[in-house]
N, C-alpha and C. Protein backbone atom coordinates (compact mmCIF):
# COMPACT_ATOMS: atom_id res chain seq x y z
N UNK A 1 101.97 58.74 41.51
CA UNK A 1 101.04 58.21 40.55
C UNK A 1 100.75 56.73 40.81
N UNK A 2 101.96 55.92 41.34
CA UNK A 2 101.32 54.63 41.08
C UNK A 2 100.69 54.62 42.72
N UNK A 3 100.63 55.26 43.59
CA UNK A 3 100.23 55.43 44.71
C UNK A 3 98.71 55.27 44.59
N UNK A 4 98.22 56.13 43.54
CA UNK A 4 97.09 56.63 43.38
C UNK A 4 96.41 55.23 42.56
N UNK A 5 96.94 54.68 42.06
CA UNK A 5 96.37 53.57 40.99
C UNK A 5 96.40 52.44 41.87
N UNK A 6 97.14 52.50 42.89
CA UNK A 6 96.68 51.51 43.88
C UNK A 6 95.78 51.33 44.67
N UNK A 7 95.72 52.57 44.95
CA UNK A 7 94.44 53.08 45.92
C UNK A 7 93.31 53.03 44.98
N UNK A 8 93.27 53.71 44.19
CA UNK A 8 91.86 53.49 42.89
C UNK A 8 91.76 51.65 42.90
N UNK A 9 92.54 51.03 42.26
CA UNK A 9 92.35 49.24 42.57
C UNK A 9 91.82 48.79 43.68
N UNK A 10 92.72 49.45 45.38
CA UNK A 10 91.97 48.73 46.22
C UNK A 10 90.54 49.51 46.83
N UNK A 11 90.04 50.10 46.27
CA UNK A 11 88.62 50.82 46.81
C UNK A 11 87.70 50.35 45.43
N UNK A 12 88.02 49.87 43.84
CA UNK A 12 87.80 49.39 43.22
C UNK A 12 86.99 48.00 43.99
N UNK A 13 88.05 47.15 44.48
CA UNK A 13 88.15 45.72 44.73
C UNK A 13 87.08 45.42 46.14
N UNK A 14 86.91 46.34 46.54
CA UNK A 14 86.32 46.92 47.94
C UNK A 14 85.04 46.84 47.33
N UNK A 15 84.96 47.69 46.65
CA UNK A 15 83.18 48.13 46.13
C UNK A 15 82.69 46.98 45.41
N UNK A 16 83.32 45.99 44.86
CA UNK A 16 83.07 45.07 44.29
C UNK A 16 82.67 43.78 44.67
N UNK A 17 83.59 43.91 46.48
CA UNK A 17 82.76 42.92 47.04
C UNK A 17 81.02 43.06 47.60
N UNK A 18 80.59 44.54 47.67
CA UNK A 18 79.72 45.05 48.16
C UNK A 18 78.90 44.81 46.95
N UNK A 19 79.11 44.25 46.10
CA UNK A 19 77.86 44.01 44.96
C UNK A 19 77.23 42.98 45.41
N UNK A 20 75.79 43.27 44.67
CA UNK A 20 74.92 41.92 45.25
C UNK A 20 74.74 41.43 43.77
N UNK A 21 75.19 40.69 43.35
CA UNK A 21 75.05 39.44 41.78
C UNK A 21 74.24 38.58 41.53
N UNK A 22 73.27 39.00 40.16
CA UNK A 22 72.55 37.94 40.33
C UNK A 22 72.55 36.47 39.70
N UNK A 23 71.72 35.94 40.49
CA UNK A 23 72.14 34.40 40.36
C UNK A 23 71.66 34.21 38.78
N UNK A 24 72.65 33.06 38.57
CA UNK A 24 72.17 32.41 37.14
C UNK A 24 70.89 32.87 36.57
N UNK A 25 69.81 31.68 37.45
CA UNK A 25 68.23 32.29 37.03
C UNK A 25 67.56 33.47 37.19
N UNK A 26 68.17 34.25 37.80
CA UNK A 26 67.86 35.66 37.83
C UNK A 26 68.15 36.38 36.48
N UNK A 27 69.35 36.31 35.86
CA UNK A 27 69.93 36.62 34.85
C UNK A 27 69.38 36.02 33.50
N UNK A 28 69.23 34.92 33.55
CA UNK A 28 68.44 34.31 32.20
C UNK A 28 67.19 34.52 32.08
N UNK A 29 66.09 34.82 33.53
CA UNK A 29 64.73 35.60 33.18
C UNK A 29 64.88 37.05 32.61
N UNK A 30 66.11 37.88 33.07
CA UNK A 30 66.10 39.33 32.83
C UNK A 30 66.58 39.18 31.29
N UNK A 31 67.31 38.41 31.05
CA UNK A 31 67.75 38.41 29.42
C UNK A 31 66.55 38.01 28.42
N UNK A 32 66.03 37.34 28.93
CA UNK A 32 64.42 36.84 28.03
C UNK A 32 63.55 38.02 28.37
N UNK A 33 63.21 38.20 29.17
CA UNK A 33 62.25 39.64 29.04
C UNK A 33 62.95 40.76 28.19
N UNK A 34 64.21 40.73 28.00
CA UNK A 34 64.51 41.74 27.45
C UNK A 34 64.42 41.82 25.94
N UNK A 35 64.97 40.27 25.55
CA UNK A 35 65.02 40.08 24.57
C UNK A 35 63.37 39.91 23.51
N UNK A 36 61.91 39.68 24.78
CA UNK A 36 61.09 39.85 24.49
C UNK A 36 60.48 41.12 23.97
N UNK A 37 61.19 42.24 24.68
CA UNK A 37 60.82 43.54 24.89
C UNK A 37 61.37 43.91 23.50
N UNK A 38 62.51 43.58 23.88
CA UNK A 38 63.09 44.59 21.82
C UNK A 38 62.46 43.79 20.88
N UNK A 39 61.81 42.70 20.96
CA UNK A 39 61.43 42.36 19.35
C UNK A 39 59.96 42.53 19.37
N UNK A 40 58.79 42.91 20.78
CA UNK A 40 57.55 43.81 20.23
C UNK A 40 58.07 44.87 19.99
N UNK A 41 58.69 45.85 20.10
CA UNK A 41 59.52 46.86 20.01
C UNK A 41 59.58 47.40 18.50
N UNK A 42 60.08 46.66 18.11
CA UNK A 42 60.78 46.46 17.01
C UNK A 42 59.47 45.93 15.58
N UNK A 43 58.70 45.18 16.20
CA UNK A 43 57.25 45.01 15.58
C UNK A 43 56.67 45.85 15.57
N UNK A 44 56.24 46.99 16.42
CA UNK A 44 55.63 48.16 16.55
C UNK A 44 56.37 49.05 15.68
N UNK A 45 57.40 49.08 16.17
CA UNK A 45 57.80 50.50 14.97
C UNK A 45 58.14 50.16 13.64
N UNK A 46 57.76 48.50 12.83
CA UNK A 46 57.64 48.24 11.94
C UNK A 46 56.18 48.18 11.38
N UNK A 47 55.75 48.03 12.20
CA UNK A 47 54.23 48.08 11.73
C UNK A 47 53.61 50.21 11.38
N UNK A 48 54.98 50.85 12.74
CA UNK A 48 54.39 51.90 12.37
C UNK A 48 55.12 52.60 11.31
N UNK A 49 56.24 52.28 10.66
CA UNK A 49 56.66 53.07 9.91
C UNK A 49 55.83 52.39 8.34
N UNK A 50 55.64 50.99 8.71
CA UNK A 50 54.59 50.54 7.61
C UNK A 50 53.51 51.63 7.08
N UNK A 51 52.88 51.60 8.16
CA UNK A 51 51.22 51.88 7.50
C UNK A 51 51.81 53.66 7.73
N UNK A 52 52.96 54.50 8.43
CA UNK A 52 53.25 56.05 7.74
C UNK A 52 54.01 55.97 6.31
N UNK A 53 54.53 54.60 5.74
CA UNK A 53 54.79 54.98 4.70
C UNK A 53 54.00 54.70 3.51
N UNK A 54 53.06 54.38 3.88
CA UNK A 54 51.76 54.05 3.16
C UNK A 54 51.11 55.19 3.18
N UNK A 55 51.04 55.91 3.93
CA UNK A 55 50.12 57.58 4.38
C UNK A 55 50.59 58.32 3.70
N UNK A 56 52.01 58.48 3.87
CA UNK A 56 52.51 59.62 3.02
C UNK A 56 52.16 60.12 1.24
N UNK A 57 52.06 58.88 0.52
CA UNK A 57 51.98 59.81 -0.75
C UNK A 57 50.05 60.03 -0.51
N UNK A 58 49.62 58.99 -0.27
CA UNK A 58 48.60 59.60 -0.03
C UNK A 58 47.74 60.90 0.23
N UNK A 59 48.44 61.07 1.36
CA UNK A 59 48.51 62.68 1.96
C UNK A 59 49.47 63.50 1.40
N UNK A 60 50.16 63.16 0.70
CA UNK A 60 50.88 64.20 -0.67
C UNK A 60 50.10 64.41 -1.54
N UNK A 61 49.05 64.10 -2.24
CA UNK A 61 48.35 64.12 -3.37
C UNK A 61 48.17 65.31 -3.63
């Protein structure tokens, strides 16, 4: 067992150098677009549950 947890660590530690990471500014544009993305997001499906909960009794009548 601990044979195996060693081997899992060093093929772990292996694959990890094979990552490509991105730089600082790479990372702070992808976090702002993202963070742009969920709050139209989030406007849209407030705007749409707005004007369906406005529809509904309406269209209950």
């Amino acid at each position: 067992m601990i044979k195996k947890t060693k081997l899992f660590y060093n093929e772990v530690q292996s694959e990890m150098k094979k990552v490509s990471w991105p730089t600082r500014e790479e990372l702070t544009e992808s976090t702002v677009i993202v963070m742009i993305s969920v709050a139209v997001l989030a406007v849209f499906i407030g705007v749409v549950d707005f004007v369906l909960s406005r529809m509904i009794p309406v269209v209950l009548r």
